[in-house]
N, C-alpha and C. Protein backbone atom coordinates (compact mmCIF):
# COMPACT_ATOMS: atom_id res chain seq x y z
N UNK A 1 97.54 213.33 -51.29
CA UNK A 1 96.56 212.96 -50.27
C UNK A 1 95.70 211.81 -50.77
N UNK A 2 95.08 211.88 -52.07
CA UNK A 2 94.48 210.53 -52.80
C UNK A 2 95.34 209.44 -52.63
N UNK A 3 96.66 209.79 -52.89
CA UNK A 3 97.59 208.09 -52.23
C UNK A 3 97.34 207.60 -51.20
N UNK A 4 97.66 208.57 -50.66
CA UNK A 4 97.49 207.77 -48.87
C UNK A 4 96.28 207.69 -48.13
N UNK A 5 95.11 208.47 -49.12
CA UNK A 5 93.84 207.65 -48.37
C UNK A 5 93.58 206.44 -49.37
N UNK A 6 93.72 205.95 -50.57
CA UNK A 6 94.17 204.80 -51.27
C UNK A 6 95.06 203.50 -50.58
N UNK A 7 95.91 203.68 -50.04
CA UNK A 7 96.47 203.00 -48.80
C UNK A 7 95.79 202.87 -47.79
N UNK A 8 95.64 203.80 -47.23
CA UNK A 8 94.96 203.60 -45.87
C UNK A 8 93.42 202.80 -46.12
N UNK A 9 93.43 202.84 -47.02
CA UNK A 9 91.54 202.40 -47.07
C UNK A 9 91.84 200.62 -47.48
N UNK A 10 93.05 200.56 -48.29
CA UNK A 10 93.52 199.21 -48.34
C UNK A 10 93.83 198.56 -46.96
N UNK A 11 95.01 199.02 -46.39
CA UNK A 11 95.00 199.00 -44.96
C UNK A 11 94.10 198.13 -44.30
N UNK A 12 93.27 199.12 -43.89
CA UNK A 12 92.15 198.58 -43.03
C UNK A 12 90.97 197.78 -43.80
N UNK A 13 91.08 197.78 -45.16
CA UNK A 13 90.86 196.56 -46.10
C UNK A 13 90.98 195.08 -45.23
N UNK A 14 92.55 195.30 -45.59
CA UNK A 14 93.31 194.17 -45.05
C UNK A 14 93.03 193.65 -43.56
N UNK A 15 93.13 194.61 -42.88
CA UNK A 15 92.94 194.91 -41.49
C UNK A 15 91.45 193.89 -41.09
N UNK A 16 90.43 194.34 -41.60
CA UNK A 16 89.35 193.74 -41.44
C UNK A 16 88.89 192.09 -41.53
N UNK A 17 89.94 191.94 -42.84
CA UNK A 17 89.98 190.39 -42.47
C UNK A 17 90.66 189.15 -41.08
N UNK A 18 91.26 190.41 -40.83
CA UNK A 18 91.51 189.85 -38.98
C UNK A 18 90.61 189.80 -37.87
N UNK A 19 89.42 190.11 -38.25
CA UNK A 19 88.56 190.39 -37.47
C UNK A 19 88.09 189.26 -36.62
N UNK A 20 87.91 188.36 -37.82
CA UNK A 20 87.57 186.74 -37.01
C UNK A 20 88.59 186.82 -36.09
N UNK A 21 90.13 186.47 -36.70
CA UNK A 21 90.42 186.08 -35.16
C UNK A 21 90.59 185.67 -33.32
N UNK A 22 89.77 187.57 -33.30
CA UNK A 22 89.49 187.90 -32.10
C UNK A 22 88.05 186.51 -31.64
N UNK A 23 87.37 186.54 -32.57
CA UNK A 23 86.02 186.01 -32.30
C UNK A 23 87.00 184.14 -32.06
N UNK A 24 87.48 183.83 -32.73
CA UNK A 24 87.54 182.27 -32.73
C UNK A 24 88.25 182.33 -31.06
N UNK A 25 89.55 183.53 -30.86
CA UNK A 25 90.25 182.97 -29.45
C UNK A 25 89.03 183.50 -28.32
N UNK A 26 88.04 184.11 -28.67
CA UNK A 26 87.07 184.21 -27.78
C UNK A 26 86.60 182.82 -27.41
N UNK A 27 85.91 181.90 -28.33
CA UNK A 27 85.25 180.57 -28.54
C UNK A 27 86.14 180.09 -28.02
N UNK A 28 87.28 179.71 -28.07
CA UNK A 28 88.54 178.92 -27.74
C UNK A 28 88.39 179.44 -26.01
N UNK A 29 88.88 180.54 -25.21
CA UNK A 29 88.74 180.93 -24.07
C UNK A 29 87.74 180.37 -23.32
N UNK A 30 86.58 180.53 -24.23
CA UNK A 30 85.37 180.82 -22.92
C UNK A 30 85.25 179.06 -22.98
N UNK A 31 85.56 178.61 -24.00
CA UNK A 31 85.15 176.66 -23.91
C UNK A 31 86.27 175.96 -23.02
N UNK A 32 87.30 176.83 -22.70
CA UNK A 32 88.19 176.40 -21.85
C UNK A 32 87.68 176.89 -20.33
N UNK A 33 87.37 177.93 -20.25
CA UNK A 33 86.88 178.53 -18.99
C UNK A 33 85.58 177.26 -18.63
N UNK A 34 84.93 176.51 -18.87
CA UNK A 34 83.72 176.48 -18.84
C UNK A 34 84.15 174.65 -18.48
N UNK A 35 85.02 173.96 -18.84
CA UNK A 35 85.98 173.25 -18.25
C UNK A 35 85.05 172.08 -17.12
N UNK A 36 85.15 171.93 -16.67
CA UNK A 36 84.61 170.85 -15.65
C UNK A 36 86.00 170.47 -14.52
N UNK A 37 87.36 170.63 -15.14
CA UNK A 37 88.41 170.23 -14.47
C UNK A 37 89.08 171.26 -13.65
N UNK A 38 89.51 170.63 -12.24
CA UNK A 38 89.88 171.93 -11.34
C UNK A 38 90.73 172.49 -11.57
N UNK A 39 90.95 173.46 -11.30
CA UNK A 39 92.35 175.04 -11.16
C UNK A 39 93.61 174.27 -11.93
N UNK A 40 94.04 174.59 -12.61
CA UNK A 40 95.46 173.93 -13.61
C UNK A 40 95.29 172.77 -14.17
N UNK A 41 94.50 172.60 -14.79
CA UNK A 41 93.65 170.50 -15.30
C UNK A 41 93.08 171.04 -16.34
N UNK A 42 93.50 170.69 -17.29
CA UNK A 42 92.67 170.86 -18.85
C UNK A 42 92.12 169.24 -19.18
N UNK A 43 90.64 169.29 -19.96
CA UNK A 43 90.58 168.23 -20.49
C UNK A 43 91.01 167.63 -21.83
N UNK A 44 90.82 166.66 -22.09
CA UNK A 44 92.07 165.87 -22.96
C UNK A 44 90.79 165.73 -24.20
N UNK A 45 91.45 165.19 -25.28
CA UNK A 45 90.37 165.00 -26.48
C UNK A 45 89.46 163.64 -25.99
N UNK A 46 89.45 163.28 -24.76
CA UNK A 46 88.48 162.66 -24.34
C UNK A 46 87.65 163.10 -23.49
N UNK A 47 88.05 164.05 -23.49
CA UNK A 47 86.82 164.74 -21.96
C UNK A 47 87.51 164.36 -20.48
N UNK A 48 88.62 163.79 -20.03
CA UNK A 48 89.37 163.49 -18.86
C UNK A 48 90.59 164.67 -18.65
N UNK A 49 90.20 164.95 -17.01
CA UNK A 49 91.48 165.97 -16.93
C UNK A 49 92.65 165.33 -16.71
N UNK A 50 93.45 166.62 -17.15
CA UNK A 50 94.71 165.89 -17.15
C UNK A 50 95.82 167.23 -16.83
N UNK A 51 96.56 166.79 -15.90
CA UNK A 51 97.33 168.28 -15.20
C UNK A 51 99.33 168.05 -15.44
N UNK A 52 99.30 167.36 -16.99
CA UNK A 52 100.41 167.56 -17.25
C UNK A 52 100.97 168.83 -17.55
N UNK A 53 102.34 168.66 -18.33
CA UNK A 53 102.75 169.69 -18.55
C UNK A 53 101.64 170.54 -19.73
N UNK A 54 101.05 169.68 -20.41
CA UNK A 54 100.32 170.52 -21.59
C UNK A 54 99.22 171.24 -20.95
N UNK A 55 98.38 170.58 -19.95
CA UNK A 55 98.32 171.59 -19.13
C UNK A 55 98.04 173.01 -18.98
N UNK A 56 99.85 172.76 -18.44
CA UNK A 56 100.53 174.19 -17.92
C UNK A 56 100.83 174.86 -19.58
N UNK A 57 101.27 174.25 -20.56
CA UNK A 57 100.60 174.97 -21.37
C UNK A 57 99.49 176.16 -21.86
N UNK A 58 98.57 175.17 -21.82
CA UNK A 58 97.21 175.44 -22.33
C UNK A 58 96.27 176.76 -21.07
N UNK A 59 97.21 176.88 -20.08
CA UNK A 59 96.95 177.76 -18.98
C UNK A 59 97.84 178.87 -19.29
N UNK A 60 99.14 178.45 -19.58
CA UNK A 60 99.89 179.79 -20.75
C UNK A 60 99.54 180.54 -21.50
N UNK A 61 98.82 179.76 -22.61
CA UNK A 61 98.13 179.92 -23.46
C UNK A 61 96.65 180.84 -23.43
N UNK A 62 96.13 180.37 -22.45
CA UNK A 62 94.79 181.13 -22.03
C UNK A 62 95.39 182.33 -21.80
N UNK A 63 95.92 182.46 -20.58
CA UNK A 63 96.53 183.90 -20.23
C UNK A 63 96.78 184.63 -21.41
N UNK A 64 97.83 183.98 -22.49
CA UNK A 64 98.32 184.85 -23.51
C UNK A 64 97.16 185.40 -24.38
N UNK A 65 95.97 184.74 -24.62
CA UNK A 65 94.78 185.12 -24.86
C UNK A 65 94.25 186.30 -24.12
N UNK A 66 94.02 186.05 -22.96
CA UNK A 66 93.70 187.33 -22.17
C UNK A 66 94.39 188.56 -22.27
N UNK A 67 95.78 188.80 -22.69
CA UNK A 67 96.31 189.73 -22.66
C UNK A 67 96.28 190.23 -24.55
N UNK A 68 95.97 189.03 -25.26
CA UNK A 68 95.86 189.45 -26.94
C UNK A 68 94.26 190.15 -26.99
N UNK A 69 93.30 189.91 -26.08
CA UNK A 69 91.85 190.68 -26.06
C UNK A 69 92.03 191.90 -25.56
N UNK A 70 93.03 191.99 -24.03
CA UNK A 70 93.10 193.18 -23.69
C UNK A 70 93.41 194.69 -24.41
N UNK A 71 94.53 193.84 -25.41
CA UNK A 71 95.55 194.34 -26.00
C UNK A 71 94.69 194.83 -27.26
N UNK A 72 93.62 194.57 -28.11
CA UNK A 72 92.28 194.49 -29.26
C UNK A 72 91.43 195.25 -28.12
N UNK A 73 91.08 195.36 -26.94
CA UNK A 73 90.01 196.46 -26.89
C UNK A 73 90.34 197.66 -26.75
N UNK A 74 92.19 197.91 -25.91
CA UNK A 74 92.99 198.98 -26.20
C UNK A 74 92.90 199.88 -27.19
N UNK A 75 93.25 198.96 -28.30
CA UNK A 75 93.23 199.18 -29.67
C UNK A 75 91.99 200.27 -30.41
N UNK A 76 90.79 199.35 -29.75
CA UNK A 76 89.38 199.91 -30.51
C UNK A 76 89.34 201.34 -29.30
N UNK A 77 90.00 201.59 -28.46
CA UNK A 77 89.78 202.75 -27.69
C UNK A 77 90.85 203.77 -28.56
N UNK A 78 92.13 203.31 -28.81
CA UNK A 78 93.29 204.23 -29.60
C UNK A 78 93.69 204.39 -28.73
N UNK A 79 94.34 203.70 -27.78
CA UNK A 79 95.14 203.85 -26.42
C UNK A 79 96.45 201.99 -26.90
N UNK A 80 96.64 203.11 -28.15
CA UNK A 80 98.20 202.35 -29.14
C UNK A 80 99.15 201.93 -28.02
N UNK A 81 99.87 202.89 -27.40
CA UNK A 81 100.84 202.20 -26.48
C UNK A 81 100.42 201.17 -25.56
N UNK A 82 99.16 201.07 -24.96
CA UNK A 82 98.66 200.43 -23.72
C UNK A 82 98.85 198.82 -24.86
N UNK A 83 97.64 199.03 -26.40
CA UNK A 83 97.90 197.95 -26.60
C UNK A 83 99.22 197.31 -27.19
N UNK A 84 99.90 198.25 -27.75
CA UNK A 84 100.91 197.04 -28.17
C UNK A 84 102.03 196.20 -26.87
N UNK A 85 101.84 197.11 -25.68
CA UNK A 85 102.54 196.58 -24.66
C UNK A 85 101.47 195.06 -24.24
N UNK A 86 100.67 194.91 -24.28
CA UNK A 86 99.53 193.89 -23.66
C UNK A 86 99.72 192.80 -25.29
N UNK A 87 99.94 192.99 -26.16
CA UNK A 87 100.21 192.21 -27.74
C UNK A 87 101.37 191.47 -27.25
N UNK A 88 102.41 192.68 -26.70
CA UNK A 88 104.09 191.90 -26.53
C UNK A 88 103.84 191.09 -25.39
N UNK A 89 103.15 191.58 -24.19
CA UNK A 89 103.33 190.37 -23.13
C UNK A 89 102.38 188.89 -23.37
N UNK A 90 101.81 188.92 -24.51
CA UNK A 90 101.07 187.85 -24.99
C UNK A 90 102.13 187.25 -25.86
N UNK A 91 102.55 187.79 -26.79
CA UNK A 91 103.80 187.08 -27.26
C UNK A 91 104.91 186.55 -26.53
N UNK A 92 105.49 187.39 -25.66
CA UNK A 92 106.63 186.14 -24.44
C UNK A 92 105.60 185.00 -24.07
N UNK A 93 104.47 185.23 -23.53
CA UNK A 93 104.21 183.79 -23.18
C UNK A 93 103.83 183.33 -24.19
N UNK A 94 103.34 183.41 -25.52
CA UNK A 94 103.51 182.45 -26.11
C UNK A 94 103.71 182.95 -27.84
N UNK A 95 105.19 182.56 -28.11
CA UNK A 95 106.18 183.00 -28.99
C UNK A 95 105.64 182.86 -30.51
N UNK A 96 104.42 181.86 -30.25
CA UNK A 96 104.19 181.23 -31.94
C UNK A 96 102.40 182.00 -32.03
N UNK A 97 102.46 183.05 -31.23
CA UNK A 97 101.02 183.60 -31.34
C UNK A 97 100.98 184.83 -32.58
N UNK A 98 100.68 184.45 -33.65
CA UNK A 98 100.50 184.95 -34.84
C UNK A 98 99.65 185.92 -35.21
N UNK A 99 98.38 186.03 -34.26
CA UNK A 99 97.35 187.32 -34.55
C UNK A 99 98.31 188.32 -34.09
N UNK A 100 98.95 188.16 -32.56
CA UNK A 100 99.54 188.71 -31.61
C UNK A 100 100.48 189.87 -32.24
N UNK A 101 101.50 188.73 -32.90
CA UNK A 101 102.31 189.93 -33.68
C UNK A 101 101.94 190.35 -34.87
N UNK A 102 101.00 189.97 -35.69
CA UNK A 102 99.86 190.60 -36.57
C UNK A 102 99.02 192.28 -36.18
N UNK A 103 98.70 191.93 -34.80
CA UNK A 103 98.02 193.14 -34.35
C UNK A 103 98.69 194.34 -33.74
N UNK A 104 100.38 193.72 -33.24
CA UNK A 104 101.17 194.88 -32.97
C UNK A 104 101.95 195.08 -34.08
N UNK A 105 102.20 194.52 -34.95
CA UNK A 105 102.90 195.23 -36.31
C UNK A 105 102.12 196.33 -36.83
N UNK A 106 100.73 195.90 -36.84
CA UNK A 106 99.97 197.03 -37.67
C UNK A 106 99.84 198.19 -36.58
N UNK A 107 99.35 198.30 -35.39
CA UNK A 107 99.90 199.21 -34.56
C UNK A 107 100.98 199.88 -34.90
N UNK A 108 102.23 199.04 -34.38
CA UNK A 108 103.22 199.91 -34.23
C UNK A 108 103.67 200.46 -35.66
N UNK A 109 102.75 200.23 -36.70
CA UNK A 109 102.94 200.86 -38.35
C UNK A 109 101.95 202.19 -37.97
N UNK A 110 100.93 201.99 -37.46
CA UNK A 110 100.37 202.93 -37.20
C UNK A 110 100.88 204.47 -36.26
N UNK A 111 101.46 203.56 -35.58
CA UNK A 111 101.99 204.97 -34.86
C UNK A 111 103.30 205.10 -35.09
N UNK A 112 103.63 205.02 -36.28
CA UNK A 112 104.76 206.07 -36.71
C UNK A 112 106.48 204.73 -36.75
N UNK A 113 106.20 203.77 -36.61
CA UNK A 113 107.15 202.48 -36.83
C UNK A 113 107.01 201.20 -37.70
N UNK A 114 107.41 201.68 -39.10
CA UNK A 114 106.44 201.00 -39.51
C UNK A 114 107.37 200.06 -40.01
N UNK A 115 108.99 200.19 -39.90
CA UNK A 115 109.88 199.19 -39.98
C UNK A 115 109.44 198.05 -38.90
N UNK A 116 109.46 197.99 -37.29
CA UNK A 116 109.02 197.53 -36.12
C UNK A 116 108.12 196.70 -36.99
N UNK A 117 106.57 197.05 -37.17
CA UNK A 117 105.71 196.37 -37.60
C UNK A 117 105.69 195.38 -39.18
N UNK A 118 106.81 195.84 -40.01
CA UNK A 118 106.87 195.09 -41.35
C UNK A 118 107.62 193.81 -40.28
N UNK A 119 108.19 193.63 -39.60
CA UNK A 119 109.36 192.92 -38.64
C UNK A 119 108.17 191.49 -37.80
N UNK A 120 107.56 192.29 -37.46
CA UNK A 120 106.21 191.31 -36.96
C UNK A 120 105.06 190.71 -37.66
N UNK A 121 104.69 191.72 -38.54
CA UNK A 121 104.16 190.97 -39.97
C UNK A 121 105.03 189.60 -40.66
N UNK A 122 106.14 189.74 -40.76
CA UNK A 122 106.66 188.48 -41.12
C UNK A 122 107.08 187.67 -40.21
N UNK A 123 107.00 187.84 -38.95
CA UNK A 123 107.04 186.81 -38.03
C UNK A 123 105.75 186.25 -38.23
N UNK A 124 104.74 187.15 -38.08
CA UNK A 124 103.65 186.21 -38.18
C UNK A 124 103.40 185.28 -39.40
N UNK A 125 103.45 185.96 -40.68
CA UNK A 125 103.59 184.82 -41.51
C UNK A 125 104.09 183.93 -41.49
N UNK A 126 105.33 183.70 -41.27
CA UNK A 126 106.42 182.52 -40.69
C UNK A 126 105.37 181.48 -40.34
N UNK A 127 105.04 182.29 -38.90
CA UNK A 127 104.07 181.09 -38.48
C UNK A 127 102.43 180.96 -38.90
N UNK A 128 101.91 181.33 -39.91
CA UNK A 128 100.95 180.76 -40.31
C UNK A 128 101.43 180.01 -41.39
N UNK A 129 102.54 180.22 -42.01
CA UNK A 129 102.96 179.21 -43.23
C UNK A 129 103.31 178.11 -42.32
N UNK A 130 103.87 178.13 -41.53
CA UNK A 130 104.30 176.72 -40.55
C UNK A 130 103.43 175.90 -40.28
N UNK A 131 102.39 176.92 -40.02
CA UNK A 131 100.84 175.97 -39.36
C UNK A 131 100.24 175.58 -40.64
N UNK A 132 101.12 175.66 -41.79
CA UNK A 132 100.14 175.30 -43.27
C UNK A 132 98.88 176.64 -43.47
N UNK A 133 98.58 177.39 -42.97
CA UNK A 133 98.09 178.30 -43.11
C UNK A 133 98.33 179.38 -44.33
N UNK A 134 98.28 179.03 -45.22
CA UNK A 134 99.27 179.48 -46.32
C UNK A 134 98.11 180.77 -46.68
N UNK A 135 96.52 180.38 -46.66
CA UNK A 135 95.92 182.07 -47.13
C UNK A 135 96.04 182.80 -46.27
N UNK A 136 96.10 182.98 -44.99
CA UNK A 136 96.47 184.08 -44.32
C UNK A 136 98.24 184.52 -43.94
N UNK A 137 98.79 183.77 -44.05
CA UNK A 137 100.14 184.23 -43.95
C UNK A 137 100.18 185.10 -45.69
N UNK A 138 99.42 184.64 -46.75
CA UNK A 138 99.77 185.42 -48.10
C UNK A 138 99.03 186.86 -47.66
N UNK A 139 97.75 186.47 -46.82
CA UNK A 139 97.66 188.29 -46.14
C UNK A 139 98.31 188.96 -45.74
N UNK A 140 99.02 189.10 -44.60
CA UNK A 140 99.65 189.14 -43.90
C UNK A 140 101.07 189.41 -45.26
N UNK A 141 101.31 189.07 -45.68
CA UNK A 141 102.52 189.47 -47.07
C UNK A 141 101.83 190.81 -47.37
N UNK A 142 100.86 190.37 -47.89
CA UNK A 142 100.51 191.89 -48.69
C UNK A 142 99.85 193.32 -47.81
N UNK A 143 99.52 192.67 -46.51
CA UNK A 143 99.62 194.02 -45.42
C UNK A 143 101.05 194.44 -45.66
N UNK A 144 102.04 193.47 -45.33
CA UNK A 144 103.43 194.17 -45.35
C UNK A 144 104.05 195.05 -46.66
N UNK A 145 103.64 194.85 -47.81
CA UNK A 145 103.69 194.99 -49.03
C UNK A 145 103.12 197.13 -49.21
N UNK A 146 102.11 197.00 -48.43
CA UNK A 146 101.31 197.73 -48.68
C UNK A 146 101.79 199.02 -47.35
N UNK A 147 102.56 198.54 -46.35
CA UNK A 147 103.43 199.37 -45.44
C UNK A 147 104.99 199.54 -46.52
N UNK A 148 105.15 198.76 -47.07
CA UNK A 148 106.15 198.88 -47.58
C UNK A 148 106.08 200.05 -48.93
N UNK A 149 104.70 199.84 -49.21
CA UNK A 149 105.06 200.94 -50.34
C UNK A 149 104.66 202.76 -49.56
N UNK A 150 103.90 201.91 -48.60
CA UNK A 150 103.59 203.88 -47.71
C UNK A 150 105.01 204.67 -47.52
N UNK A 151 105.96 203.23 -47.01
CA UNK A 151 107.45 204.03 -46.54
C UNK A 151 108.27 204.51 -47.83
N UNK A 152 107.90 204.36 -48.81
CA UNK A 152 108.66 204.57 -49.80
C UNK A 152 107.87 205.90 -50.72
N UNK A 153 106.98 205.94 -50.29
CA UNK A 153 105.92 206.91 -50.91
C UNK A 153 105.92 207.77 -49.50
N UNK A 154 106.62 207.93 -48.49
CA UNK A 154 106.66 208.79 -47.69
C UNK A 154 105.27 208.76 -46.45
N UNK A 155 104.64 207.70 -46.73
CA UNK A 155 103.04 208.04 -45.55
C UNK A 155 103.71 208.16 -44.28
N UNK A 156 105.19 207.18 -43.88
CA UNK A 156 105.00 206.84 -42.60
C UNK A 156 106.60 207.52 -42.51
């Protein structure tokens, strides 16, 4: 029992340094919401709208946000299934969202899949090493590291 509350306290160690995340795609959302440009028109690094395809992007993107918050207040309720389904539909729309599958790996480690979640943990690293993000994708290693030794030590 000292092992696995030794783990688990690492865990959510680890866990905690994700915390920003939520807060920056908040900042990111609400400075997009707040916009000046009409219904599908994002502004450009000049302050001019512009209703290309990036765009339709960046309106992808928002959404996939909305459903990665939904999916984090789920979470803080323990209504696991609701969020990791609201994590995955943030990931189809947008494939390179890294908290996304960050926050349903550790989920779905949590409730009893913790192969599933080592699987999304390194997707996400993938893409924070891609983005040059190299200290949090080395997190993101050693969350997985640390599921990896629960399954072998029997936690999960």
């Amino acid at each position: 029992m000292k092992l696995v509350t030794k783990h688990l306290s690492i865990l959510f160690g680890v866990c905690s340094a994700f915390i920003i995340f939520p807060m920056i795609l908040d900042s990111v959302a609400e400075a997009q919401q707040q916009s000046a440009c009409p219904s599908g028109q994002v502004s450009d690094s000049n302050g001019l709208c512009n209703s290309s395809s990036q765009g339709q992007e960046s309106g992808t993107m928002a959404i996939a946000q909305e459903f990665f918050r939904s999916g984090r207040n789920f979470d803080k309720q323990g209504q696991s299934q609701e969020a990791i389904a609201e994590y995955t539909r943030a990931i189809e729309l947008d494939p390179s969202y890294a908290e996304a599958y960050f926050y349903r790996g550790n989920t779905l480690a949590l409730e009893g899949q913790p192969q599933k979640g080592i699987e999304d943990f390194q997707k996400a690293a993938a893409i924070f090493t891609s983005r040059g993000e190299s200290e949090k994708a080395q997190a993101v290693h050693q969350h997985e590291e640390i599921i990896r030794r629960g399954i072998q030590d029997g936690e999960f």
